[in-house]
PDB file of N, CA and C in Angstrom:
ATOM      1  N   UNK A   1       0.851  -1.173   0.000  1.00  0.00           N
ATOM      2  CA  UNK A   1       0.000   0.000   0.000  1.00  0.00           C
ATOM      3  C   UNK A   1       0.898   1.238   0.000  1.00  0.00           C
ATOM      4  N   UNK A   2       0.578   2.213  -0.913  1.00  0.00           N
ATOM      5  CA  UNK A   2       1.495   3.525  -1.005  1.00  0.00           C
ATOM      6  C   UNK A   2       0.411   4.638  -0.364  1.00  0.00           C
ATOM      7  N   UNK A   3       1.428   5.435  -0.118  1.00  0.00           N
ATOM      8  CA  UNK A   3       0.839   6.749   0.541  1.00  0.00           C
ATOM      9  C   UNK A   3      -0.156   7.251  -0.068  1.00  0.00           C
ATOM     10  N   UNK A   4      -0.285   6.649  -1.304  1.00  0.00           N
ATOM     11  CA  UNK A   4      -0.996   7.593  -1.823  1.00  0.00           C
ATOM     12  C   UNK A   4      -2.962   6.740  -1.785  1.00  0.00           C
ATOM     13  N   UNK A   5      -2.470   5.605  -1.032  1.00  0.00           N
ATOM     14  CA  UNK A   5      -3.853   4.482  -0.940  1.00  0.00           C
ATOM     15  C   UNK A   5      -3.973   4.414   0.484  1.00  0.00           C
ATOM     16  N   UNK A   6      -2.998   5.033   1.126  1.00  0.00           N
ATOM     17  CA  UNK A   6      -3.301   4.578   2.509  1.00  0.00           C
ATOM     18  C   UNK A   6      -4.455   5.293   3.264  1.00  0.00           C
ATOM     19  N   UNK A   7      -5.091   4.609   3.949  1.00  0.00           N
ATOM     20  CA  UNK A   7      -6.154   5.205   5.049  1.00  0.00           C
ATOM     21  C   UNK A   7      -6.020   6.364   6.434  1.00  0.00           C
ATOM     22  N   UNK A   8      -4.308   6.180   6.688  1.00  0.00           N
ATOM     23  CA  UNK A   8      -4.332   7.550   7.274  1.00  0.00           C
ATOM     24  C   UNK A   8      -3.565   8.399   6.628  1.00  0.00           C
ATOM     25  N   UNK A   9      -3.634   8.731   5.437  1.00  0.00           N
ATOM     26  CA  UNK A   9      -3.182   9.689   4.272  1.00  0.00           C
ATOM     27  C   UNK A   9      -4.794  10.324   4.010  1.00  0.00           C
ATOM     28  N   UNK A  10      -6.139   9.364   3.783  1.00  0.00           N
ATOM     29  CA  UNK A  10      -7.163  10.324   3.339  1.00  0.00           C
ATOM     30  C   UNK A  10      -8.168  10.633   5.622  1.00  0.00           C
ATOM     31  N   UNK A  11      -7.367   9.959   6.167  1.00  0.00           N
ATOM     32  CA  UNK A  11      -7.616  10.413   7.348  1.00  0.00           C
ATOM     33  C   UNK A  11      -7.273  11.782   7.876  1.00  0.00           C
ATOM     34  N   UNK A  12      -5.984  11.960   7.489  1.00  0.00           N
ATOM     35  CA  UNK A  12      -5.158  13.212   7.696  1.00  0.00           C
ATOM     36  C   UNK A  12      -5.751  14.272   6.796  1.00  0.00           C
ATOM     37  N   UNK A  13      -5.773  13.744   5.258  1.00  0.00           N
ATOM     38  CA  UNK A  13      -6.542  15.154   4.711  1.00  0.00           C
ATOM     39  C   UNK A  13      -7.940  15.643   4.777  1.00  0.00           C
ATOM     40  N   UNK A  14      -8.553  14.437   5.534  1.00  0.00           N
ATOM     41  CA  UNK A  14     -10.397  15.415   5.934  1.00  0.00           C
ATOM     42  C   UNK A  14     -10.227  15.715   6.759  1.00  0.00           C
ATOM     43  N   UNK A  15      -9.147  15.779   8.033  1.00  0.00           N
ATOM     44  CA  UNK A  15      -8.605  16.506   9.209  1.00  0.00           C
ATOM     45  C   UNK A  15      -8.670  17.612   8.510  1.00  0.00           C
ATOM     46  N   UNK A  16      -7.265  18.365   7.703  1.00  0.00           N
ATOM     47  CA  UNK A  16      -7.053  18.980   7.012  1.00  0.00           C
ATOM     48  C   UNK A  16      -7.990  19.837   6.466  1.00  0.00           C
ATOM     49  N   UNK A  17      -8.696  18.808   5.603  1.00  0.00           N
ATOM     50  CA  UNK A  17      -9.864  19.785   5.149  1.00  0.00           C
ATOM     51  C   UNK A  17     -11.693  20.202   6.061  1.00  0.00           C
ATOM     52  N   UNK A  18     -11.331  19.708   6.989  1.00  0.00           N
ATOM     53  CA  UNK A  18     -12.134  19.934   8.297  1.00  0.00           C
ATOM     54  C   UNK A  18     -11.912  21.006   8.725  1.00  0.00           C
ATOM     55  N   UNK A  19     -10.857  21.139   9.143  1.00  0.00           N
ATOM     56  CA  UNK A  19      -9.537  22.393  10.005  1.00  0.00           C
ATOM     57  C   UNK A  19      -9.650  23.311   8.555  1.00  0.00           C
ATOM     58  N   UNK A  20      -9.711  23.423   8.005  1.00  0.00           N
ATOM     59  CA  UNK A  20      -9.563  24.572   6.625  1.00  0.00           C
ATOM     60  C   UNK A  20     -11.661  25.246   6.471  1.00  0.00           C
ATOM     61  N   UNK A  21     -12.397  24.145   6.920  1.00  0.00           N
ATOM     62  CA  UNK A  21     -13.651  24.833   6.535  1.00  0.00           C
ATOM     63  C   UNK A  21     -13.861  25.344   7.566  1.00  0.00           C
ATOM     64  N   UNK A  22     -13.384  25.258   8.550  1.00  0.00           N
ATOM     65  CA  UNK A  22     -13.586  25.697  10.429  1.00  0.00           C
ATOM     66  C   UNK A  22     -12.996  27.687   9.885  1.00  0.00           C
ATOM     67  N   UNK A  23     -11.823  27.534   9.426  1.00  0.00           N
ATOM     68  CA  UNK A  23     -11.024  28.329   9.244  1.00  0.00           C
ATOM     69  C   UNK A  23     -11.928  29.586   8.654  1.00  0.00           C
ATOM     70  N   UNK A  24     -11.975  28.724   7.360  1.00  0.00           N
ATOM     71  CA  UNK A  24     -12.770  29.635   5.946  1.00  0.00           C
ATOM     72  C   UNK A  24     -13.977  30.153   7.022  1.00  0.00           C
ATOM     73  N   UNK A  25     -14.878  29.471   7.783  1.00  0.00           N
ATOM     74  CA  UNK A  25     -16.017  29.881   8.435  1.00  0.00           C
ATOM     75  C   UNK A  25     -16.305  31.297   9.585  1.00  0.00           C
ATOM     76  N   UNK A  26     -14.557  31.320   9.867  1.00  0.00           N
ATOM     77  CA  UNK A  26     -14.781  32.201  11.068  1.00  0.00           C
ATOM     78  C   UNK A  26     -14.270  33.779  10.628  1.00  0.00           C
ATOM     79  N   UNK A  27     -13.653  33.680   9.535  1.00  0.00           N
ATOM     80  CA  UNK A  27     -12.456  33.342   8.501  1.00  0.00           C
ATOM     81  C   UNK A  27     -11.504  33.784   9.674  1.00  0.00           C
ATOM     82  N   UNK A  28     -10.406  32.928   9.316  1.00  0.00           N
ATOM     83  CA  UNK A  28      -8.976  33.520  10.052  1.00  0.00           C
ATOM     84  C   UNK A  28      -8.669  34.649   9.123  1.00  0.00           C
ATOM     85  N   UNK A  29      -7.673  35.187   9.274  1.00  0.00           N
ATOM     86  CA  UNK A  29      -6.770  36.059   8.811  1.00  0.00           C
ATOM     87  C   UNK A  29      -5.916  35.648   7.770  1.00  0.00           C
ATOM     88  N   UNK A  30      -5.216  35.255   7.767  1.00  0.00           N
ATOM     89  CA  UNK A  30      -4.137  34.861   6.438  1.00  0.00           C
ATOM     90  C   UNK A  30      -5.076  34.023   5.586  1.00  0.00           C
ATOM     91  N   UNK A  31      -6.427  33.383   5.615  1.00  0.00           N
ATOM     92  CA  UNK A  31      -7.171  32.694   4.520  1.00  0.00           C
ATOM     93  C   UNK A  31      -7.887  33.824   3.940  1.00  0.00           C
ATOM     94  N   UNK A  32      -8.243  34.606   4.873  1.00  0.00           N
ATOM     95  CA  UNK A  32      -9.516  35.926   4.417  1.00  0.00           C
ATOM     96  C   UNK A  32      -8.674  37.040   3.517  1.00  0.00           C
ATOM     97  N   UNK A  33      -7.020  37.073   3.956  1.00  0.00           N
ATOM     98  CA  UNK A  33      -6.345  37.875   2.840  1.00  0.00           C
ATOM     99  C   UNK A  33      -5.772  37.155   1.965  1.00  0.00           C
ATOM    100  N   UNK A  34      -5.537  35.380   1.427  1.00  0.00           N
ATOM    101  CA  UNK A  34      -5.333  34.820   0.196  1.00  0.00           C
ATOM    102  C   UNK A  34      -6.624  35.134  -0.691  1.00  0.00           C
ATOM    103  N   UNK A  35      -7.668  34.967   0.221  1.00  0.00           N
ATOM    104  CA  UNK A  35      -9.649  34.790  -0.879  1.00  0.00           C
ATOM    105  C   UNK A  35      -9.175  36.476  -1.086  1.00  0.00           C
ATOM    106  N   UNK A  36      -8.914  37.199  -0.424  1.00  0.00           N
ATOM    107  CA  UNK A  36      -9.084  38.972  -1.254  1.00  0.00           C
ATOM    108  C   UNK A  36      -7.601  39.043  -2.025  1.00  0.00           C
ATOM    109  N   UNK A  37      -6.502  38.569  -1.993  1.00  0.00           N
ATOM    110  CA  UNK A  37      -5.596  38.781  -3.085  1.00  0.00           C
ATOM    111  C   UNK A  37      -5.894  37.967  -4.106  1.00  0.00           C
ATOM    112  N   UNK A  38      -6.751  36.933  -4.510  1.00  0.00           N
ATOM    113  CA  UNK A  38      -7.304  36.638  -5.900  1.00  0.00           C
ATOM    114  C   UNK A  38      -8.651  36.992  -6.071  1.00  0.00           C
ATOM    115  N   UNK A  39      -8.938  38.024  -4.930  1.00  0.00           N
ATOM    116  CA  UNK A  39     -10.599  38.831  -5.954  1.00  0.00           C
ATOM    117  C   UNK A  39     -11.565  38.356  -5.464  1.00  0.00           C
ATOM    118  N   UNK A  40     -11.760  36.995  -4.555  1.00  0.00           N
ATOM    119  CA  UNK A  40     -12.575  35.881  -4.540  1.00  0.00           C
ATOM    120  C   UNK A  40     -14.194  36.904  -3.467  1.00  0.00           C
ATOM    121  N   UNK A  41     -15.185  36.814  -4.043  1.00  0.00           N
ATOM    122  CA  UNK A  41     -16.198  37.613  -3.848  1.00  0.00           C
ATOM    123  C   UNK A  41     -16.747  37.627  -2.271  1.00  0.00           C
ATOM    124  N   UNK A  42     -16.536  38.422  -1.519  1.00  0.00           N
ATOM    125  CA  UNK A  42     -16.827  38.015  -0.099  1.00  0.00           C
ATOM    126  C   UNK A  42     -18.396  36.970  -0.173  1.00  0.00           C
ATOM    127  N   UNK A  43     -19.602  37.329  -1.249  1.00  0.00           N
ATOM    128  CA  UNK A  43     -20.515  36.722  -1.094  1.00  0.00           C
ATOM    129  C   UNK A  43     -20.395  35.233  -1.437  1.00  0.00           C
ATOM    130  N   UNK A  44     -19.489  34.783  -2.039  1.00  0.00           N
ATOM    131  CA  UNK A  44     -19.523  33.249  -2.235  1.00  0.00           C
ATOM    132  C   UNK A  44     -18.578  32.719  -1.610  1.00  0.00           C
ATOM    133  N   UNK A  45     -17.966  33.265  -0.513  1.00  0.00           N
ATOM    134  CA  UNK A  45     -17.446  32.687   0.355  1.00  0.00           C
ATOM    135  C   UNK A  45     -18.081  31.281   1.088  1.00  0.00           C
ATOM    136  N   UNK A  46     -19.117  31.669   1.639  1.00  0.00           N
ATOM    137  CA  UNK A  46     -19.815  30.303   2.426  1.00  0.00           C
ATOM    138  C   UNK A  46     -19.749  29.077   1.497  1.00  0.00           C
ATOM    139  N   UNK A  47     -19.353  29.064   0.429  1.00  0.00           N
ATOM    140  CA  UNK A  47     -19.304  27.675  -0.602  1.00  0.00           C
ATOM    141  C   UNK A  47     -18.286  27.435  -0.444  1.00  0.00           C
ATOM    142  N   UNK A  48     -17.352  27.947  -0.095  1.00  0.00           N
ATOM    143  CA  UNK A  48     -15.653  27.032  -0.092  1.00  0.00           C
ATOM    144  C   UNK A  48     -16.018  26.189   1.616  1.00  0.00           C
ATOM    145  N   UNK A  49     -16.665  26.840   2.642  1.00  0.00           N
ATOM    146  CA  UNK A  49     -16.985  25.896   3.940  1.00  0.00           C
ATOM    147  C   UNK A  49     -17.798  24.530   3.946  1.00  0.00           C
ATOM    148  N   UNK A  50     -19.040  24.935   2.959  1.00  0.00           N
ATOM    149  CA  UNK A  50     -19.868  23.872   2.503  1.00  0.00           C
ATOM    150  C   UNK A  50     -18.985  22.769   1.650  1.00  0.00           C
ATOM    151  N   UNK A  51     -17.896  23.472   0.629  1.00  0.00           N
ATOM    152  CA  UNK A  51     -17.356  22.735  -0.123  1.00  0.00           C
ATOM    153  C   UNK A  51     -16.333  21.761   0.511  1.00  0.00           C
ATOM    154  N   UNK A  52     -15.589  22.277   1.478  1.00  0.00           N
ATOM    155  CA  UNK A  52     -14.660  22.093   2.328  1.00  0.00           C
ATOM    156  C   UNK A  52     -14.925  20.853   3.205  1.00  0.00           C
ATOM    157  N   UNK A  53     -15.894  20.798   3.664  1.00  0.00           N
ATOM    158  CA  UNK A  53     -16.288  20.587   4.937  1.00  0.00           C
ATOM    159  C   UNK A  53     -17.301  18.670   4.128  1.00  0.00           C
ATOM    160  N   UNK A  54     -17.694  19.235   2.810  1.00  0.00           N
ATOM    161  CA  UNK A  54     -17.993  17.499   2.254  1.00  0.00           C
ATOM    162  C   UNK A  54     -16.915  17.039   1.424  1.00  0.00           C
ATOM    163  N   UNK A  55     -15.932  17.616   1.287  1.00  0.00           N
ATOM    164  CA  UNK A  55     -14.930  17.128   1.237  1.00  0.00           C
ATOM    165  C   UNK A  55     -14.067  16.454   2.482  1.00  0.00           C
ATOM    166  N   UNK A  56     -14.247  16.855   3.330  1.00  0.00           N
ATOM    167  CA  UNK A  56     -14.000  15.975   4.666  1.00  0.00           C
ATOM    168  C   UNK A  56     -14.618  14.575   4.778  1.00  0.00           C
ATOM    169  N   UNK A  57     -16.265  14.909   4.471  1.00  0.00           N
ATOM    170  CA  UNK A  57     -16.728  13.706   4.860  1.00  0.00           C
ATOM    171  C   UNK A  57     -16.908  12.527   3.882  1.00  0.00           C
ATOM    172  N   UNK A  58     -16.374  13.105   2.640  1.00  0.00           N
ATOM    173  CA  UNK A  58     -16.022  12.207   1.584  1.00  0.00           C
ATOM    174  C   UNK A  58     -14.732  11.282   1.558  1.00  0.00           C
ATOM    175  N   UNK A  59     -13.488  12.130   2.099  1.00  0.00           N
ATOM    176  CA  UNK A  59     -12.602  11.591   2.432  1.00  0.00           C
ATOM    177  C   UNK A  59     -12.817  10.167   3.371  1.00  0.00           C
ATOM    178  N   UNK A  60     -13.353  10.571   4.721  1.00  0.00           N
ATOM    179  CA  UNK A  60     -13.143   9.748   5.166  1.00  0.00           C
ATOM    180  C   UNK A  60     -14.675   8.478   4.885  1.00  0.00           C
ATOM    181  N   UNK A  61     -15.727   8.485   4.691  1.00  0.00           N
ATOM    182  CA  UNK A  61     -16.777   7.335   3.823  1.00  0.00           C
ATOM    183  C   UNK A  61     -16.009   6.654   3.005  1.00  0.00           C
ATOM    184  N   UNK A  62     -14.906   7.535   1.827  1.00  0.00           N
ATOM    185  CA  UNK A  62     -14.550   6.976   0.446  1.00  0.00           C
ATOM    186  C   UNK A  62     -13.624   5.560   0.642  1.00  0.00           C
ATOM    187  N   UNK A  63     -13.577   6.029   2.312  1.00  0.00           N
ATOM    188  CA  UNK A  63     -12.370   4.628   2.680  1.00  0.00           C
ATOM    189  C   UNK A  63     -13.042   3.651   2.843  1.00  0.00           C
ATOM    190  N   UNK A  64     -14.301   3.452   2.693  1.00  0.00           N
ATOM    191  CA  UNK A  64     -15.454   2.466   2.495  1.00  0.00           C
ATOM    192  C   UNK A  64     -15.703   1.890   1.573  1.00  0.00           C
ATOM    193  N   UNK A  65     -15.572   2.929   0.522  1.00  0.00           N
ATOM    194  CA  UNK A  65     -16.339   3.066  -0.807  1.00  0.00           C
ATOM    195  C   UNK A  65     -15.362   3.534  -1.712  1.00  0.00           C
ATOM    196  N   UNK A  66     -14.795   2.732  -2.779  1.00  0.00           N
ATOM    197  CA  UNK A  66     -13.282   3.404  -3.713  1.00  0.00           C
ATOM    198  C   UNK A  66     -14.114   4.453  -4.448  1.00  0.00           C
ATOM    199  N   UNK A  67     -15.289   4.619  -4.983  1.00  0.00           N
ATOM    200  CA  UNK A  67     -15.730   4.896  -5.767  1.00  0.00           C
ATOM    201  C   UNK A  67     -16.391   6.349  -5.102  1.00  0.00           C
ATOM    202  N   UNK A  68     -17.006   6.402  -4.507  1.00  0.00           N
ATOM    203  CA  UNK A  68     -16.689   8.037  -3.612  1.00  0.00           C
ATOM    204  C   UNK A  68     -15.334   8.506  -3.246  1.00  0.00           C
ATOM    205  N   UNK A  69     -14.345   7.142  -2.906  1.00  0.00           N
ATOM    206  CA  UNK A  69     -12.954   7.962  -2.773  1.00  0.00           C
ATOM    207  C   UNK A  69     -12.456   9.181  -3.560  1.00  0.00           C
ATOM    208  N   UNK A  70     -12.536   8.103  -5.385  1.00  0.00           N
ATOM    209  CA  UNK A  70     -12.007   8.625  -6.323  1.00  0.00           C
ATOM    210  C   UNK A  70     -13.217  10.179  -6.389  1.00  0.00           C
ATOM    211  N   UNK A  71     -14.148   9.771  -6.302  1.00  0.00           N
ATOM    212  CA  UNK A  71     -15.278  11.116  -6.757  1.00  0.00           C
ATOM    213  C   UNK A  71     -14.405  12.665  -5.982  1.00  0.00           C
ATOM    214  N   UNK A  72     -14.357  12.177  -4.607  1.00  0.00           N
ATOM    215  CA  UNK A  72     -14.166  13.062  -3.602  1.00  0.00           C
ATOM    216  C   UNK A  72     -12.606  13.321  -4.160  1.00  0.00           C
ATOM    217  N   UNK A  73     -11.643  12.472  -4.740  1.00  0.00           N
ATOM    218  CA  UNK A  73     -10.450  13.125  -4.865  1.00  0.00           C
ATOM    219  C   UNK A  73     -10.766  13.828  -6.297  1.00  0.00           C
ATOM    220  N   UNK A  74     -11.652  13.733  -7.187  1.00  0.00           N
ATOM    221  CA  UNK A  74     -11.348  14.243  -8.624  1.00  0.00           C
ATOM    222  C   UNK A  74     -11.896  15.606  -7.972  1.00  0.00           C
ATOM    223  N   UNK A  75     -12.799  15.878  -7.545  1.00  0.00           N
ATOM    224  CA  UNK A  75     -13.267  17.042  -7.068  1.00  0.00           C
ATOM    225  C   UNK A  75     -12.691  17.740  -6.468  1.00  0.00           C
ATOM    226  N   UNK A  76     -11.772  17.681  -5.613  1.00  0.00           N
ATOM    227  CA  UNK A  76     -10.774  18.205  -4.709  1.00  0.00           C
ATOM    228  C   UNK A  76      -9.421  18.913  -5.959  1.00  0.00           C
ATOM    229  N   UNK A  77      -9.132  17.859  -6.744  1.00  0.00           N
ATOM    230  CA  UNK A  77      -8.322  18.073  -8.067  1.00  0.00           C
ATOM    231  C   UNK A  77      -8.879  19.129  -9.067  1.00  0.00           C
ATOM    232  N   UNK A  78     -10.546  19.361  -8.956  1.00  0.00           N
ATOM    233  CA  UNK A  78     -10.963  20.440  -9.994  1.00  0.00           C
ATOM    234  C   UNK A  78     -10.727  21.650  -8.730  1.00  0.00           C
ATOM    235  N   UNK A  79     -11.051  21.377  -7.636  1.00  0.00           N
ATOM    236  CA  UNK A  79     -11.790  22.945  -6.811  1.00  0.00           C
ATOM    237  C   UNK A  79     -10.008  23.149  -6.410  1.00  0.00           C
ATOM    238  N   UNK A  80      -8.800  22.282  -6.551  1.00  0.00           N
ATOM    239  CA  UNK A  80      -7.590  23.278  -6.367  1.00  0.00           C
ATOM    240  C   UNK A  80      -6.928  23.653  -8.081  1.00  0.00           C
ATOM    241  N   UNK A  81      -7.651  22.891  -8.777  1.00  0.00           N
ATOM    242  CA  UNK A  81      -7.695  23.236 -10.379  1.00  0.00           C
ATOM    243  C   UNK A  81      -8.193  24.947 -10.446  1.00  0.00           C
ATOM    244  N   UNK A  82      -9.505  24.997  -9.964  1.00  0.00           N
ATOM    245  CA  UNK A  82     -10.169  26.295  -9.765  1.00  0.00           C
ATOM    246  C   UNK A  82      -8.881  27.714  -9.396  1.00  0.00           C
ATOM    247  N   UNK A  83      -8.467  26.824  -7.679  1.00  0.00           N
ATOM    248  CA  UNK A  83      -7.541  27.622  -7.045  1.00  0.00           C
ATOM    249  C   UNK A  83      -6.414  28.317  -7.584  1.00  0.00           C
ATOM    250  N   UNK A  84      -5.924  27.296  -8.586  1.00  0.00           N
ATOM    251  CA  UNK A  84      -4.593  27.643  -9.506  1.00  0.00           C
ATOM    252  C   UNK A  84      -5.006  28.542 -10.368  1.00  0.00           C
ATOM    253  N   UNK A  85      -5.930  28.682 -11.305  1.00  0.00           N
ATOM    254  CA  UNK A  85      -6.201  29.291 -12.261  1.00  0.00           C
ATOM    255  C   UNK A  85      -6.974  30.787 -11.356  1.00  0.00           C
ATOM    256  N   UNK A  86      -7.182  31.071 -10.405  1.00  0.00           N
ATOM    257  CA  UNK A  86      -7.256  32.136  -9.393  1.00  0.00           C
ATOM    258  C   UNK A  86      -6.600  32.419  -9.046  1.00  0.00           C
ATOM    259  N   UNK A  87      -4.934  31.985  -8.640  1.00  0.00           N
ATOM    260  CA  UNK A  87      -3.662  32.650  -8.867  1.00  0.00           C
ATOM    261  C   UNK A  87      -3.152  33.174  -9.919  1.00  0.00           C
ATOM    262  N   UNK A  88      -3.732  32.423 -10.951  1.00  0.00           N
ATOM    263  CA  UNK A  88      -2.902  33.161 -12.462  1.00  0.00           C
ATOM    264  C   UNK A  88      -3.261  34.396 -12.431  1.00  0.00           C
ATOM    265  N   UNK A  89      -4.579  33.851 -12.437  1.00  0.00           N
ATOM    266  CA  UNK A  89      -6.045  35.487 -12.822  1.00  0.00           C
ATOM    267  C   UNK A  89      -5.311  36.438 -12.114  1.00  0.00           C
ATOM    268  N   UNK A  90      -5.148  36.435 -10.951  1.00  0.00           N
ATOM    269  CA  UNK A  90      -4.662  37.859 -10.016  1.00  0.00           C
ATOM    270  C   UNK A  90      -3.597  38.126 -10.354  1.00  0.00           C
ATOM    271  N   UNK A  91      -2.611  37.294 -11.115  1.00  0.00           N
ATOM    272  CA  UNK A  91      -0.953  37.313 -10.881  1.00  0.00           C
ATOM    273  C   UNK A  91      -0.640  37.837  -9.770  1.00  0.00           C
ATOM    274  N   UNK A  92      -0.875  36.877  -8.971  1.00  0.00           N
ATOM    275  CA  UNK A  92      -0.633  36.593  -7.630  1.00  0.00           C
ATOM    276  C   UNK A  92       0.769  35.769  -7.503  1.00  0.00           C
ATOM    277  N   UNK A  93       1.753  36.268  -6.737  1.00  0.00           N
ATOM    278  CA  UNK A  93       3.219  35.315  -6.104  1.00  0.00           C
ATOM    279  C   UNK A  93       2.781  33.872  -6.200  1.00  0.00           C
ATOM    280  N   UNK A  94       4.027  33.384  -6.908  1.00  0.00           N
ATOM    281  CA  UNK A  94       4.255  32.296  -6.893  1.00  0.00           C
ATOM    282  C   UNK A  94       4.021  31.604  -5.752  1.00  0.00           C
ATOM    283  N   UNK A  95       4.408  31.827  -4.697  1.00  0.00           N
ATOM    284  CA  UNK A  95       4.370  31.479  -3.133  1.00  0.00           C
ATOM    285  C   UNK A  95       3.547  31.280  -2.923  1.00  0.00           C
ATOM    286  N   UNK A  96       2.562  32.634  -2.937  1.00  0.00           N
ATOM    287  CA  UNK A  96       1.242  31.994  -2.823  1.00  0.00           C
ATOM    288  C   UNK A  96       0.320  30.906  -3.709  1.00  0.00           C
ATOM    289  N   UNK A  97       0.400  30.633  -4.497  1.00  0.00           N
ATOM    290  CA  UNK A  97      -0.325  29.447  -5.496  1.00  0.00           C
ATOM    291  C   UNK A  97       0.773  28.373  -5.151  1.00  0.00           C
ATOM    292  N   UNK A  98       1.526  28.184  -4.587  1.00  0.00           N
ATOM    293  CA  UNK A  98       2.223  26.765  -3.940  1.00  0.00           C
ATOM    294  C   UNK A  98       1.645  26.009  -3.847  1.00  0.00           C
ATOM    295  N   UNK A  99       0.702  25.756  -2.206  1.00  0.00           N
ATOM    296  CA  UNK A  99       0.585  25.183  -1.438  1.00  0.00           C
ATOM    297  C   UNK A  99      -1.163  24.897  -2.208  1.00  0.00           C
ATOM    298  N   UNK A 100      -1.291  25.599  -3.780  1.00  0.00           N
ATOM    299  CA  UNK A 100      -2.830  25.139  -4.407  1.00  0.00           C
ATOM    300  C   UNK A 100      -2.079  24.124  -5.371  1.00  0.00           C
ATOM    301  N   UNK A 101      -1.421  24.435  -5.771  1.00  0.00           N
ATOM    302  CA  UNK A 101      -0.333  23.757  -6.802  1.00  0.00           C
ATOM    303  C   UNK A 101      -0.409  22.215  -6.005  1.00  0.00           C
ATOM    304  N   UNK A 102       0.473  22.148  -4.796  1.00  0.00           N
ATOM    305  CA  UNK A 102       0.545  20.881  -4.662  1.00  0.00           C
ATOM    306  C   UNK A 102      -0.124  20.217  -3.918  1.00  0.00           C
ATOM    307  N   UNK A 103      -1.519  20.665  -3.401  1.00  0.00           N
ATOM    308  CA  UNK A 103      -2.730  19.565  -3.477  1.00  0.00           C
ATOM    309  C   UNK A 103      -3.151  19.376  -4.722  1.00  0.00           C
ATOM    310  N   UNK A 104      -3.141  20.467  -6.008  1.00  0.00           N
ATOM    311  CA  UNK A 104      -3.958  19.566  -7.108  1.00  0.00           C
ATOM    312  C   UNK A 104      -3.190  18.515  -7.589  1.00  0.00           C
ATOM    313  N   UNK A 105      -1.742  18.691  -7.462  1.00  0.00           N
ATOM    314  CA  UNK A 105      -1.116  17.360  -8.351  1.00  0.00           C
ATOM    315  C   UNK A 105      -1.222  16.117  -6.729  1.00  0.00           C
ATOM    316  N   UNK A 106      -1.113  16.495  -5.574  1.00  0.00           N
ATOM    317  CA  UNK A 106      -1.522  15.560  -4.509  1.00  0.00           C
ATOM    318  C   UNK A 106      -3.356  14.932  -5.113  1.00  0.00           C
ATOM    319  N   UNK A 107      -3.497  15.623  -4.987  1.00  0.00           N
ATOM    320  CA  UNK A 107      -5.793  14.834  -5.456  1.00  0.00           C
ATOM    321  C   UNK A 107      -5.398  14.472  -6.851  1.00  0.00           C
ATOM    322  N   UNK A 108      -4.545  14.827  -7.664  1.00  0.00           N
ATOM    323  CA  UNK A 108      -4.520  14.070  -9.328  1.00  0.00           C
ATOM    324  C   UNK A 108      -3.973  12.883  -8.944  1.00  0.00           C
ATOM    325  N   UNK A 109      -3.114  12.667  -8.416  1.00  0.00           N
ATOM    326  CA  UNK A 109      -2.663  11.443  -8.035  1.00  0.00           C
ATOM    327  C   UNK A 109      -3.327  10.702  -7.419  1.00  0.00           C
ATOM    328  N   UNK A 110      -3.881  11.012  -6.333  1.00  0.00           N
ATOM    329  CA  UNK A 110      -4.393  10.079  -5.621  1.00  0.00           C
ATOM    330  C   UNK A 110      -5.581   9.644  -6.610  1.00  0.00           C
ATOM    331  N   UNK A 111      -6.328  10.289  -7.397  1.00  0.00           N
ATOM    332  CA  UNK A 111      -7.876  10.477  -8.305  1.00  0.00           C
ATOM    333  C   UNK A 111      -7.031   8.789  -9.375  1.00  0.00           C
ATOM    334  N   UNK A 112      -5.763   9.351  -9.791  1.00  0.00           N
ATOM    335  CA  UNK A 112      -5.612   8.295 -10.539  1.00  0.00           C
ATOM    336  C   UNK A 112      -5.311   6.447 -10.260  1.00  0.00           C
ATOM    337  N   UNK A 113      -4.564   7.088  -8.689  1.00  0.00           N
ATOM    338  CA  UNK A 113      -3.867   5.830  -8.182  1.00  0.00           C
ATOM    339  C   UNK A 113      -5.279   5.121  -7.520  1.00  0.00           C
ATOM    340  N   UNK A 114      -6.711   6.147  -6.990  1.00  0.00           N
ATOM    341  CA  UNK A 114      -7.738   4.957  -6.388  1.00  0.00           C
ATOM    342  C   UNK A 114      -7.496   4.727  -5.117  1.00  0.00           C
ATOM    343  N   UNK A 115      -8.475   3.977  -4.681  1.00  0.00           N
ATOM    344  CA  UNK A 115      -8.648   3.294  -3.346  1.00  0.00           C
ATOM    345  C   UNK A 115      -9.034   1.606  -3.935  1.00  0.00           C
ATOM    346  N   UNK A 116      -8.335   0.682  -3.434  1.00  0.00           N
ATOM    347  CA  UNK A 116      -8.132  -0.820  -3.850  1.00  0.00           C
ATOM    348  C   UNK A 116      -9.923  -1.427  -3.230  1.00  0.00           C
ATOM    349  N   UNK A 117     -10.704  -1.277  -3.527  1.00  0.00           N
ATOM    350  CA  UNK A 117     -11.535  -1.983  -3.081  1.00  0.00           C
ATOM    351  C   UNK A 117     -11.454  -2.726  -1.527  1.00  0.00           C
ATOM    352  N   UNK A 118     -12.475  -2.770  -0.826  1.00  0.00           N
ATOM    353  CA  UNK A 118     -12.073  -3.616   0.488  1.00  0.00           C
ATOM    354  C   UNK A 118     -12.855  -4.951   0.622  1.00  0.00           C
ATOM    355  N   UNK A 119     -12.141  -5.769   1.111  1.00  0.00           N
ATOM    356  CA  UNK A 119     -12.949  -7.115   1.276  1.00  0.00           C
ATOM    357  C   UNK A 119     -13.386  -7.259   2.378  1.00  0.00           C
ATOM    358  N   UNK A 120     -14.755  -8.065   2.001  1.00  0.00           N
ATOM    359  CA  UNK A 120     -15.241  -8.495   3.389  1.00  0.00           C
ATOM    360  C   UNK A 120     -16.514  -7.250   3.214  1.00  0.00           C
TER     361      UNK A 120
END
């Protein structure tokens, strides 16, 4: 089993993305000034928490189910797909579009590599 199939790899990232919709919700500070250095509309904010937050609970079901796995990772791969192309838009620092950069190629990978079916 590789990191990229393992169960506390999609454990850790609906942590992750749990802890990120908590964030987006209250908004912290350094998330509320990345969403205003790419423009991102204060009114559609509440969709990255909603978005965030079933992405958590997809993560961790999908370890049930390969087939919500993969759903929940291709989706994660478009909405930091989204993210990247919202750094271009602003020409926004490299720095900042990093850490969107390498969850989408992290969720492309995982989207391609799957969850192995479980027996029993």
């Amino acid at each position: 089993m590789s990191a990229l199939t393992s169960p506390q790899t999609y454990t850790a990232l609906a942590v992750l993305m749990a802890g990120d919709a908590a964030a987006c919700a209250v908004p912290v500070a350094p998330i509320e000034k990345a969403l205003n250095g790419v423009h991102f509309p204060l009114e559609y904010r509440w969709i990255l928490v909603g978005s965030k937050a079933a992405a958590a609970v997809g993560l961790i079901a999908g370890q049930r189910n390969s087939a919500l796995a993969r759903l929940t990772t291709a989706m994660l791969a478009l909405y930091f797909t989204l993210a990247v192309g919202a750094h271009v838009r602003a020409h926004d620092k490299p720095a900042n579009a990093a850490p969107a950069v390498l969850f989408l190629a992290l969720f492309t990978a995982m989207t391609a590599k799957g969850l192995p079916e479980r027996e029993g």
